[in-house]
N, C-alpha and C. Protein backbone atom coordinates (compact mmCIF):
# COMPACT_ATOMS: atom_id res chain seq x y z
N UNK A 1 -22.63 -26.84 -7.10
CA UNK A 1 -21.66 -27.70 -7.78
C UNK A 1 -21.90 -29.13 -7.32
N UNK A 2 -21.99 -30.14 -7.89
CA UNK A 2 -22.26 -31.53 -7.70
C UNK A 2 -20.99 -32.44 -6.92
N UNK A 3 -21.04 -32.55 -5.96
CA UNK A 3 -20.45 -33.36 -5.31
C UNK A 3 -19.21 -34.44 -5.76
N UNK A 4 -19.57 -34.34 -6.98
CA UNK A 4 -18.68 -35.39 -8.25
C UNK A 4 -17.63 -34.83 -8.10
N UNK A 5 -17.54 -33.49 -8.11
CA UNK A 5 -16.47 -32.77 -8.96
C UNK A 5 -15.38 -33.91 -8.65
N UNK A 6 -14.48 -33.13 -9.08
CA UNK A 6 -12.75 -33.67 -8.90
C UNK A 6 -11.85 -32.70 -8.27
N UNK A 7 -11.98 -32.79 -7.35
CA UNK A 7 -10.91 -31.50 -6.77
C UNK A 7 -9.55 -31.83 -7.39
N UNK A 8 -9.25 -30.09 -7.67
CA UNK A 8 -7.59 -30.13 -8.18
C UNK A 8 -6.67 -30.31 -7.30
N UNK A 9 -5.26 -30.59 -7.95
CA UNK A 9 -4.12 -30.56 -6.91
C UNK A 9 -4.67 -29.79 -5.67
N UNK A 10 -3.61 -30.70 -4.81
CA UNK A 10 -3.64 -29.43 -3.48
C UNK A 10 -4.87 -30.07 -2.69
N UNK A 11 -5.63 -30.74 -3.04
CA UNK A 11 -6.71 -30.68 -2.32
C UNK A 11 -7.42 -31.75 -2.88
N UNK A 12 -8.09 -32.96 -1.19
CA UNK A 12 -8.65 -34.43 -1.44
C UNK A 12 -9.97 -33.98 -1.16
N UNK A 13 -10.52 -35.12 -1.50
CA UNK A 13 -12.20 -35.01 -1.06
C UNK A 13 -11.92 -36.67 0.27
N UNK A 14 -12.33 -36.22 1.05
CA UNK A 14 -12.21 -37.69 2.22
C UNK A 14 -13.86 -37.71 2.42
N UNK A 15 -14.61 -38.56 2.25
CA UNK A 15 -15.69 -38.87 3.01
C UNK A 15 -15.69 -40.04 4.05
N UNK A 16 -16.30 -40.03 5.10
CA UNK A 16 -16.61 -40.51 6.47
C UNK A 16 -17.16 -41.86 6.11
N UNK A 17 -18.13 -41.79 5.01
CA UNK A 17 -19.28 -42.95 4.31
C UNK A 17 -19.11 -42.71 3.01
N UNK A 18 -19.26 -44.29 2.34
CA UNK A 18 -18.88 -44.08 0.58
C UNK A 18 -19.49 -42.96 -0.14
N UNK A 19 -20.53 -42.11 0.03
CA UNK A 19 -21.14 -41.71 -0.48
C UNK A 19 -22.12 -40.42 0.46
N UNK A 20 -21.81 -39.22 -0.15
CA UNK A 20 -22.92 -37.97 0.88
C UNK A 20 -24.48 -38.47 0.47
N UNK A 21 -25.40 -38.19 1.47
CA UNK A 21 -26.34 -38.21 0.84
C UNK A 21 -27.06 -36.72 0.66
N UNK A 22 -28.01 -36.81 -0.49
CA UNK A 22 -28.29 -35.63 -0.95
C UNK A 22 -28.60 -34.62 0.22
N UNK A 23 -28.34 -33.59 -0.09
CA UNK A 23 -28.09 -32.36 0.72
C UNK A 23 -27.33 -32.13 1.57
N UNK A 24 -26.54 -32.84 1.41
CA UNK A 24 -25.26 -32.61 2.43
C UNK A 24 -24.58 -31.29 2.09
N UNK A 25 -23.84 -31.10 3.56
CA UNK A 25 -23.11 -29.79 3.37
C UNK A 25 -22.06 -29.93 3.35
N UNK A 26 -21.64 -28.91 1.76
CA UNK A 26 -19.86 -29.24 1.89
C UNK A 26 -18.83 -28.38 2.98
N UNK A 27 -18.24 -28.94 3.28
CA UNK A 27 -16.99 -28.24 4.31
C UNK A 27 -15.55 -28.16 3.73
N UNK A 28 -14.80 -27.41 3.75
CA UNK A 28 -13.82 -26.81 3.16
C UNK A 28 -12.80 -26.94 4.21
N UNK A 29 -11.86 -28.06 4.73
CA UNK A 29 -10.68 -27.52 5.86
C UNK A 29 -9.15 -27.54 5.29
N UNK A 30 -8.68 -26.51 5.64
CA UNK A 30 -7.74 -25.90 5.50
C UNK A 30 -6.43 -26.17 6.14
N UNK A 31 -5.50 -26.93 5.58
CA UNK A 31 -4.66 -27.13 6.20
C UNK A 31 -4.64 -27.77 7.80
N UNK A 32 -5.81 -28.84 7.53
CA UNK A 32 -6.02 -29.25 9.12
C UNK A 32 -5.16 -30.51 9.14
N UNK A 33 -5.78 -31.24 10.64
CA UNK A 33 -4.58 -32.28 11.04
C UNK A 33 -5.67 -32.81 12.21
N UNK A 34 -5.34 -34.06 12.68
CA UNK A 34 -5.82 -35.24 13.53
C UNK A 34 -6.93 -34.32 14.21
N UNK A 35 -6.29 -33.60 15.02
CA UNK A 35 -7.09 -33.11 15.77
C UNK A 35 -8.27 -31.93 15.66
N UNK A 36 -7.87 -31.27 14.44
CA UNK A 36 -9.12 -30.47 13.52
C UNK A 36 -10.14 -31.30 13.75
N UNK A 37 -10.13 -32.42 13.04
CA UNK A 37 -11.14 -33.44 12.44
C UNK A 37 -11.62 -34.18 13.52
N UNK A 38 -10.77 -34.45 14.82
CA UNK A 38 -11.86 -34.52 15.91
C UNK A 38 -12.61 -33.61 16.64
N UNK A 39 -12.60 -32.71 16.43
CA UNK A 39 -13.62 -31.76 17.15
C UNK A 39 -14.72 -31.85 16.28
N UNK A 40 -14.55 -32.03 14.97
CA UNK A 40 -16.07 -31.97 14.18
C UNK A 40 -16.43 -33.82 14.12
N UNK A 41 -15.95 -34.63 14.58
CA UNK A 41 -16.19 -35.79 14.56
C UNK A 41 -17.60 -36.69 14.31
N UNK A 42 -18.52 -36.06 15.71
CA UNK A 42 -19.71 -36.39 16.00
C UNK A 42 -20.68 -35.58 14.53
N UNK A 43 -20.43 -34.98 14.18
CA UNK A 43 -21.02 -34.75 12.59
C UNK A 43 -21.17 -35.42 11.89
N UNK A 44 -19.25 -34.98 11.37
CA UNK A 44 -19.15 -35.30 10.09
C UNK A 44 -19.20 -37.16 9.89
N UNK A 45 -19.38 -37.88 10.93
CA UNK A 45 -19.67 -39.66 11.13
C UNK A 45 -20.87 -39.84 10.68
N UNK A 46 -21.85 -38.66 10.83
CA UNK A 46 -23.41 -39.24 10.57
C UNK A 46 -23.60 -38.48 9.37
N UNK A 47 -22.31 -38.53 8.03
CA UNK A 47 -22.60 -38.39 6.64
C UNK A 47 -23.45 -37.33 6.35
N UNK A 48 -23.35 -36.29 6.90
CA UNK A 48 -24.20 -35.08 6.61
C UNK A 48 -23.41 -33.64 6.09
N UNK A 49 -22.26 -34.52 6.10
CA UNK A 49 -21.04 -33.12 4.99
C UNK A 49 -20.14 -33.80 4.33
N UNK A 50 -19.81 -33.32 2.86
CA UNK A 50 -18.87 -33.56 2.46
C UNK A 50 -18.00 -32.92 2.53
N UNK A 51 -16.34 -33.11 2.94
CA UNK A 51 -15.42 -32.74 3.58
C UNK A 51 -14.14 -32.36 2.16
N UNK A 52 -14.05 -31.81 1.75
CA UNK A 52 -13.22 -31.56 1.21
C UNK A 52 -11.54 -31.05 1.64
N UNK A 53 -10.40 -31.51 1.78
CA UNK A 53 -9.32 -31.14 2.67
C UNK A 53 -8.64 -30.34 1.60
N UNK A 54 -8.00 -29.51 2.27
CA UNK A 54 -6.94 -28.98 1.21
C UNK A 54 -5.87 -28.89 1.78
N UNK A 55 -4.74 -29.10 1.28
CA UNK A 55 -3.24 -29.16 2.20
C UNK A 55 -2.63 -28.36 2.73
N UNK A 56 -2.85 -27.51 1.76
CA UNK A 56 -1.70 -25.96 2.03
C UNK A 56 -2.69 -24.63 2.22
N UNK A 57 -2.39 -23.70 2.76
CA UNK A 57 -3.04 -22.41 2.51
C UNK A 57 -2.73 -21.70 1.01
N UNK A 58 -1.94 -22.40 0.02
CA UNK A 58 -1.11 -22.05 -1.02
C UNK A 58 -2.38 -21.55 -2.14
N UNK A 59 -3.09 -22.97 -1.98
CA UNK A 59 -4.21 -22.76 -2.95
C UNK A 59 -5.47 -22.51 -2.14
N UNK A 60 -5.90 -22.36 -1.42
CA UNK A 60 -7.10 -22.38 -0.34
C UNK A 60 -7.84 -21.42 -0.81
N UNK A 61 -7.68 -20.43 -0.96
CA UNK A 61 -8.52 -19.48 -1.84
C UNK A 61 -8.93 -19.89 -3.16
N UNK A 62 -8.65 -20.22 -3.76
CA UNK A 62 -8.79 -20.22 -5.35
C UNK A 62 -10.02 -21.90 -4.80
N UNK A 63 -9.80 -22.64 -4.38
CA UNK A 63 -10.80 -24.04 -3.54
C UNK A 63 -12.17 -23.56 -3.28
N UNK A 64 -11.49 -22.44 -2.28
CA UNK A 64 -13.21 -22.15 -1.65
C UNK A 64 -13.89 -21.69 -2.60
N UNK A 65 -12.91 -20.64 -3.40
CA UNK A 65 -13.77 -19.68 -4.38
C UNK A 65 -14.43 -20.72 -5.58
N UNK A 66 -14.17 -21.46 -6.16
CA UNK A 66 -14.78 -22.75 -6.98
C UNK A 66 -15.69 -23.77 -6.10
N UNK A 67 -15.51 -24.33 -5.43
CA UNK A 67 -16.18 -25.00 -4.32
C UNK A 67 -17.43 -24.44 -3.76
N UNK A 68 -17.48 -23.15 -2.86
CA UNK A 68 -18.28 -22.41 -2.44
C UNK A 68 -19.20 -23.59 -1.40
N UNK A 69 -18.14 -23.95 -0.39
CA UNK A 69 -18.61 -24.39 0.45
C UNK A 69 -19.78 -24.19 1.76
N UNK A 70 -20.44 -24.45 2.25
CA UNK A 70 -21.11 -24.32 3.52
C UNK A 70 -20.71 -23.66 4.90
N UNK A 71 -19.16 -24.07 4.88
CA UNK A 71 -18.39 -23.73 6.08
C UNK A 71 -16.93 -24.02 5.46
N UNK A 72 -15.60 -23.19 6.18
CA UNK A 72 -14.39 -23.66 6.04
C UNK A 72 -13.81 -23.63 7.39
N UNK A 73 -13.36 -24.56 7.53
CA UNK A 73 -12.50 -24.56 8.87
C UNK A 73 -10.70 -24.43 8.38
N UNK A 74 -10.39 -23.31 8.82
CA UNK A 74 -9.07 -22.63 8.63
C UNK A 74 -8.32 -22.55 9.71
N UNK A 75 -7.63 -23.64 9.65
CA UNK A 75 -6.32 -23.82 10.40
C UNK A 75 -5.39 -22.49 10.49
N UNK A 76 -4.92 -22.10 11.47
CA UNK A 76 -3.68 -21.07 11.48
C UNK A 76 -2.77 -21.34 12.19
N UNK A 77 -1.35 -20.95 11.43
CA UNK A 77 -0.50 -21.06 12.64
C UNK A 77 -0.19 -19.97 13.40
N UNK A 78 -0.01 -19.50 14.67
CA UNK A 78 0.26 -18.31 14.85
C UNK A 78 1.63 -17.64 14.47
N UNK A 79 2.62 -18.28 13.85
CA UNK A 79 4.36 -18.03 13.55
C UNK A 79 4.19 -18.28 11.69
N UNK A 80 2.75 -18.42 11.23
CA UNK A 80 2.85 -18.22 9.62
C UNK A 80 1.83 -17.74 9.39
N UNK A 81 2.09 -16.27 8.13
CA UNK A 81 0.81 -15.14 7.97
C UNK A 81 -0.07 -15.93 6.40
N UNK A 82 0.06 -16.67 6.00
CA UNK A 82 -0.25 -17.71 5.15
C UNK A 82 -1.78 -18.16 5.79
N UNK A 83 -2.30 -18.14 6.49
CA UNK A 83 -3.63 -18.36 7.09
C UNK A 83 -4.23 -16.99 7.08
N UNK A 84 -3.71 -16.14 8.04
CA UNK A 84 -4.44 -15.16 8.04
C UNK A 84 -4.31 -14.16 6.86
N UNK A 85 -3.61 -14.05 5.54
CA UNK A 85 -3.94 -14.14 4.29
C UNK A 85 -5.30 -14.60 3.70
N UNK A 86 -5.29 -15.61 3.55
CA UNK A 86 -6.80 -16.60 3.44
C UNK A 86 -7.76 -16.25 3.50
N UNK A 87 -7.92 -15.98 5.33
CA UNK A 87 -9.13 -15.69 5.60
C UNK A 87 -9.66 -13.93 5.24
N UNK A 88 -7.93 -12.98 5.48
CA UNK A 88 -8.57 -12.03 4.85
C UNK A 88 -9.04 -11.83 3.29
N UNK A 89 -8.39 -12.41 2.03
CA UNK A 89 -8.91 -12.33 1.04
C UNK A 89 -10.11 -13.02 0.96
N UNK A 90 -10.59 -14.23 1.76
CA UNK A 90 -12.08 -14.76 1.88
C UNK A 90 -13.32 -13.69 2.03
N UNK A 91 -12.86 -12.89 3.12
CA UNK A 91 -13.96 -11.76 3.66
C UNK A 91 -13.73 -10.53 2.97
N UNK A 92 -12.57 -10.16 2.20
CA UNK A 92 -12.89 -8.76 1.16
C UNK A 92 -13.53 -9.38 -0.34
N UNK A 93 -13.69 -10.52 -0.74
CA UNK A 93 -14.34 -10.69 -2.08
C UNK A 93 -15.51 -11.07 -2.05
N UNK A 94 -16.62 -10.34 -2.54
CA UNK A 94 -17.83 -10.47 -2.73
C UNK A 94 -18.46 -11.78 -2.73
N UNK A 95 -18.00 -12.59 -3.36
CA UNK A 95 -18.24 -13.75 -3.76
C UNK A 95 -18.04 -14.64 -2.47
N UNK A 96 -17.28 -14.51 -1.56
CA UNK A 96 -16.50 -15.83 -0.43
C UNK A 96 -17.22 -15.19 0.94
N UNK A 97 -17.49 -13.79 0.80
CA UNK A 97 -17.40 -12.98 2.65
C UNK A 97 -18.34 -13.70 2.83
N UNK A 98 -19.51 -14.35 2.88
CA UNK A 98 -20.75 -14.62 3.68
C UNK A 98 -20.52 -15.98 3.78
N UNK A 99 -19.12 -16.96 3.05
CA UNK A 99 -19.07 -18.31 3.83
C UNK A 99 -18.57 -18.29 5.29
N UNK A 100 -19.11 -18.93 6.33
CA UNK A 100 -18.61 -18.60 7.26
C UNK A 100 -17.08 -19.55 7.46
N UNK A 101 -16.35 -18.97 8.44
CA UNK A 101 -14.67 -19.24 8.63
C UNK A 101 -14.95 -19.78 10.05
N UNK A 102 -14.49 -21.10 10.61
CA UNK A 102 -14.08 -21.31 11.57
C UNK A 102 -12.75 -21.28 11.72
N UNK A 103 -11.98 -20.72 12.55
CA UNK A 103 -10.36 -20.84 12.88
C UNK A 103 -10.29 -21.33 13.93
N UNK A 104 -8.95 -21.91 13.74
CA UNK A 104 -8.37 -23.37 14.55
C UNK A 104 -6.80 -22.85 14.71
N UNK A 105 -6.57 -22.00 16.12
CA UNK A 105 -4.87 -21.88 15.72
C UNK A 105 -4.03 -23.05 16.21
N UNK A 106 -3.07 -23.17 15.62
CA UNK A 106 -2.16 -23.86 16.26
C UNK A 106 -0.53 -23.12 16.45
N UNK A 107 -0.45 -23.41 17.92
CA UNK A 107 1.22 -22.77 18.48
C UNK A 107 2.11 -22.95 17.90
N UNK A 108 2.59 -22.65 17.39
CA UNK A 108 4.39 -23.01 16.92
C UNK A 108 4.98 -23.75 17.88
N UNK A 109 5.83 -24.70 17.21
CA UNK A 109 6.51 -25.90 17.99
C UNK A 109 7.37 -25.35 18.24
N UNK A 110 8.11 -25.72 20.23
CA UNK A 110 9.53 -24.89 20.42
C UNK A 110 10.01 -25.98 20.89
């Protein structure tokens, strides 16, 4: 899929640099936040993925499955089954199991 697309609701395209250059790999993150995006930092700065965000786990499936990204980094919370949803319908459909899933939990706030 060409890099152009237009992602639907639910979900931005952020790049690092105006522009991927060819062959970049797309990345898929899931409901991430500040600190997702610094652990992949030293990467994704030297323009070698396009980053696609998506907000919610609401639509995250139906993203990857059109998208068919390189990698998804999937946020979880451990106090909402809305992630681990996700990742299991990712790995039972033919089409998604062989993208690989990084997970990222995050604690519930007390």
């Amino acid at each position: 899929m060409p890099t152009s697309a237009v992602p639907s609701p639910g979900a931005k395209r952020h790049r690092l640099k105006p522009a991927s250059p060819p062959g970049a790999r797309r990345v898929v993150v899931v409901n991430g936040n500040a600190q997702t995006l610094e652990l992949f930092a030293t990467d994704l700065e030297h323009g070698r993925y396009d980053v696609v965000f998506v907000a919610s786990h609401e639509n995250a499936y139906s993203h990857v499955k059109r998208l068919r990204p390189d990698l998804v980094v999937l946020c979880l919370q451990l106090d909402n089954p809305d992630g681990f949803r996700v990742l299991s319908m990712l790995k039972l459909d033919e089409d998604t199991r062989s993208i690989p899933v990084v997970t990222s939990h995050e604690l519930p706030v007390v």
